[in-house]
Protein backbone atom coordinates (compact mmCIF):
# COMPACT_ATOMS: atom_id res chain seq x y z
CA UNK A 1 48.52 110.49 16.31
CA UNK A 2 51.18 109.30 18.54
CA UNK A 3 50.65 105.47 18.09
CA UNK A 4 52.69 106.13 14.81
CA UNK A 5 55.20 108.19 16.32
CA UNK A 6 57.29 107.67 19.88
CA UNK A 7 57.20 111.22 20.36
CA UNK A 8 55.98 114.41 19.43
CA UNK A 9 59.70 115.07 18.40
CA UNK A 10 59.61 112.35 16.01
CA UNK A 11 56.27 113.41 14.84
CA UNK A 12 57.69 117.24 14.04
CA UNK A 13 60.93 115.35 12.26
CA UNK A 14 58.60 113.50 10.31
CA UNK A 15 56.85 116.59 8.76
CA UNK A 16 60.10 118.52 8.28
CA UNK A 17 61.33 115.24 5.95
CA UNK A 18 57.56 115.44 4.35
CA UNK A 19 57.86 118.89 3.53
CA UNK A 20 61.46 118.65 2.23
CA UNK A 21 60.47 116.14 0.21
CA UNK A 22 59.59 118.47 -2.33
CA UNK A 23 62.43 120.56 -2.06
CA UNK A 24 64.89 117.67 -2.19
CA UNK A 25 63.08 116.82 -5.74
CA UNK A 26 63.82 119.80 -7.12
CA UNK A 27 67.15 120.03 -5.94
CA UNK A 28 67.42 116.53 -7.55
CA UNK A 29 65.91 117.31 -11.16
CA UNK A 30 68.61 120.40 -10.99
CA UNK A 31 71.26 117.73 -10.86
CA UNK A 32 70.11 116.43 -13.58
CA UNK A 33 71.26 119.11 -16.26
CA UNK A 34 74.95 119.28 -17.33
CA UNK A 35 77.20 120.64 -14.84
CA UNK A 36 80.57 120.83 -16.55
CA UNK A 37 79.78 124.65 -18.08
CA UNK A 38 80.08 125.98 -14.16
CA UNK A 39 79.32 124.86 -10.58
CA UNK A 40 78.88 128.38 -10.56
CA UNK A 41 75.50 128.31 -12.51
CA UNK A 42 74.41 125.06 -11.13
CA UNK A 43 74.53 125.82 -7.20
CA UNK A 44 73.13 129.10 -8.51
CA UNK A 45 69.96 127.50 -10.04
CA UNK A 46 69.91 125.16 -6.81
CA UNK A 47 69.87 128.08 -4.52
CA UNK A 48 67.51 130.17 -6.10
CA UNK A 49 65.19 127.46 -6.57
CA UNK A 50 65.32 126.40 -3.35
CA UNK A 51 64.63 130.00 -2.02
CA UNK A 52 61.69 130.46 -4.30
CA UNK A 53 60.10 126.51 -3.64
CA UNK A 54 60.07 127.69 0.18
CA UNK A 55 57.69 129.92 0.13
CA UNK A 56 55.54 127.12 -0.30
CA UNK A 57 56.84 124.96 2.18
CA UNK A 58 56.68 127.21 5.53
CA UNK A 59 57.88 124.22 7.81
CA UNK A 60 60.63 124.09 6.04
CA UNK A 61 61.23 127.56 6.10
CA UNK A 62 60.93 127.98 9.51
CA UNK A 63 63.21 125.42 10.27
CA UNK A 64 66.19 126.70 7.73
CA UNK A 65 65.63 130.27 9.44
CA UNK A 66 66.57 129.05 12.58
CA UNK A 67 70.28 127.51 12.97
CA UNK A 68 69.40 125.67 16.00
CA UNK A 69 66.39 123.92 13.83
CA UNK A 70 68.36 123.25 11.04
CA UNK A 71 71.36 121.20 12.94
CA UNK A 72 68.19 118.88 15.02
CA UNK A 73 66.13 118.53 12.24
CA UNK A 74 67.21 119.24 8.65
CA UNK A 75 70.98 117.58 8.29
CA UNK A 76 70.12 113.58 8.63
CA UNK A 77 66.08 113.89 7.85
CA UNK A 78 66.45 111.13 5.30
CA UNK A 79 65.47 112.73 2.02
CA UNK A 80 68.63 115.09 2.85
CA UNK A 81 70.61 112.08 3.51
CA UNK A 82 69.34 110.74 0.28
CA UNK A 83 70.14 113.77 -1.42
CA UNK A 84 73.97 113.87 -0.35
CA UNK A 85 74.12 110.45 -1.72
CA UNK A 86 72.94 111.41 -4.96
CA UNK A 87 75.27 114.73 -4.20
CA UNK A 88 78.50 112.17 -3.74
CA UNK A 89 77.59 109.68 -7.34
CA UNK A 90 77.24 112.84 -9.52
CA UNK A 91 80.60 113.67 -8.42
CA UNK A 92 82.18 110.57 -8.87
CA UNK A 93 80.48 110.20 -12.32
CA UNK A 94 82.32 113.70 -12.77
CA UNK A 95 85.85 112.06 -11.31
CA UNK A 96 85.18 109.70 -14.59
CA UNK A 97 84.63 112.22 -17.09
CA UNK A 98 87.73 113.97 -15.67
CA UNK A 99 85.36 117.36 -14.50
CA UNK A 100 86.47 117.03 -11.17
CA UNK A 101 89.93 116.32 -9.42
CA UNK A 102 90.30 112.46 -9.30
CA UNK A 103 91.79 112.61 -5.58
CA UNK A 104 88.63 114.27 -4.26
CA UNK A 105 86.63 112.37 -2.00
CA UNK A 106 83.22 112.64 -2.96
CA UNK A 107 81.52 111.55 0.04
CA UNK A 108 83.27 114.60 2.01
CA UNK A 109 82.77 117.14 -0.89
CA UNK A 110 79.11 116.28 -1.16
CA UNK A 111 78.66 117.20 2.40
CA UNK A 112 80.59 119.84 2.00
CA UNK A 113 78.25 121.09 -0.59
CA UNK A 114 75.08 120.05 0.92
CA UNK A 115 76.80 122.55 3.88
CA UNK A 116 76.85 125.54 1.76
CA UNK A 117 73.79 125.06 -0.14
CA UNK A 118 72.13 124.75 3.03
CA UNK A 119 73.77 127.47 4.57
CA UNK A 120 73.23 129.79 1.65
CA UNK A 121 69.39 129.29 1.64
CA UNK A 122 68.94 129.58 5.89
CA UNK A 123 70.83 132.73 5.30
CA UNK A 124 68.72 133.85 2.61
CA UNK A 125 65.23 132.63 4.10
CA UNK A 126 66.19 134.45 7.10
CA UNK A 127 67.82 137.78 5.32
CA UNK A 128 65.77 141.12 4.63
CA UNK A 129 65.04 141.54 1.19
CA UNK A 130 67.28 144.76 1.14
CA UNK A 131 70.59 142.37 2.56
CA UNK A 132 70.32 139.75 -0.05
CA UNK A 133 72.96 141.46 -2.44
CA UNK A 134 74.91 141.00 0.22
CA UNK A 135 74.58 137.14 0.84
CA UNK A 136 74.71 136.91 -3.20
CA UNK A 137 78.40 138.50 -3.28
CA UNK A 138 79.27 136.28 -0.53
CA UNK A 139 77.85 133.11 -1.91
CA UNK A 140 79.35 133.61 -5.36
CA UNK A 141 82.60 134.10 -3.68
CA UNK A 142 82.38 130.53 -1.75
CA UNK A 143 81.27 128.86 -4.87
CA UNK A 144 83.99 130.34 -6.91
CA UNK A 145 86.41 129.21 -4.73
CA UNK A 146 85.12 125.64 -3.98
CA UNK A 147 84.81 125.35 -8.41
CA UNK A 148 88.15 125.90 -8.42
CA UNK A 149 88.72 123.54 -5.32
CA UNK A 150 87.11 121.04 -7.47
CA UNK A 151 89.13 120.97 -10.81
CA UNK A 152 91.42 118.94 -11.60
């Protein structure tokens, strides 16, 4: 197994970006649909999808409940990478319809949503079922704030 990989490191990294995969799909086919009704409603759908695909991707879910895991393995597997990219030319086709503030740099907002998306779903993955109200009044107070960060 290790004469395609240099390590057993690169061998784990390797499955995380193989299980992601799927995630980072559906994250992708989300992007698709409108966004100018609400960022709201969009990083909603995002999130909850993303909570809901993980239970059938338990790599990936142990990785995002462990913070340590997510920072050496998740943020530059390349389908995430990928993903941000996408993240960054969605915006920019936004900056052209005039949905989002022209003097935005998308590159740096994309990462900054990839962040809180991420964030969001470690938190939930990791959160009892009876605390998730909480990290729902939280999130929707984040997102609020960065929609409203975002118009121009």
């Amino acid at each position: 197994m290790y004469r395609y990989f240099d390590d057993k490191e690169s061998l784990f990294t390797a499955a995380v970006n193989a299980d992601a995969e799927a995630l980072v799909a559906f994250v992708r086919s989300r992007l698709a649909v409108d966004v100018r009704p609400s960022l709201v409603d969009l990083l909603d759908l995002i999130s909850d999808g993303l909570v809901e695909a993980i239970d059938g991707h338990p790599l990936v879910s142990r990785v995002l409940a462990d913070r340590d895991m997510v920072t050496q393995h998740v943020l530059e597997l390349p389908s995430v990478v990928g993903l941000r990219t996408d993240i960054a030319s969605l915006l920019e086709l936004l900056q052209e319809q005039g949905v989002v503030r022209p003097s935005l740099d998308a590159k740096s907002a994309a990462l900054a949503l990839e962040s809180i998306v991420l964030s969001h779903v470690a938190d939930l993955t990791a959160a009892l079922p009876a605390t998730a109200s909480i990290y729902h009044r939280r999130w929707h107070a984040i997102v609020g704030l960065v929609e409203t960060a975002l118009k121009p």
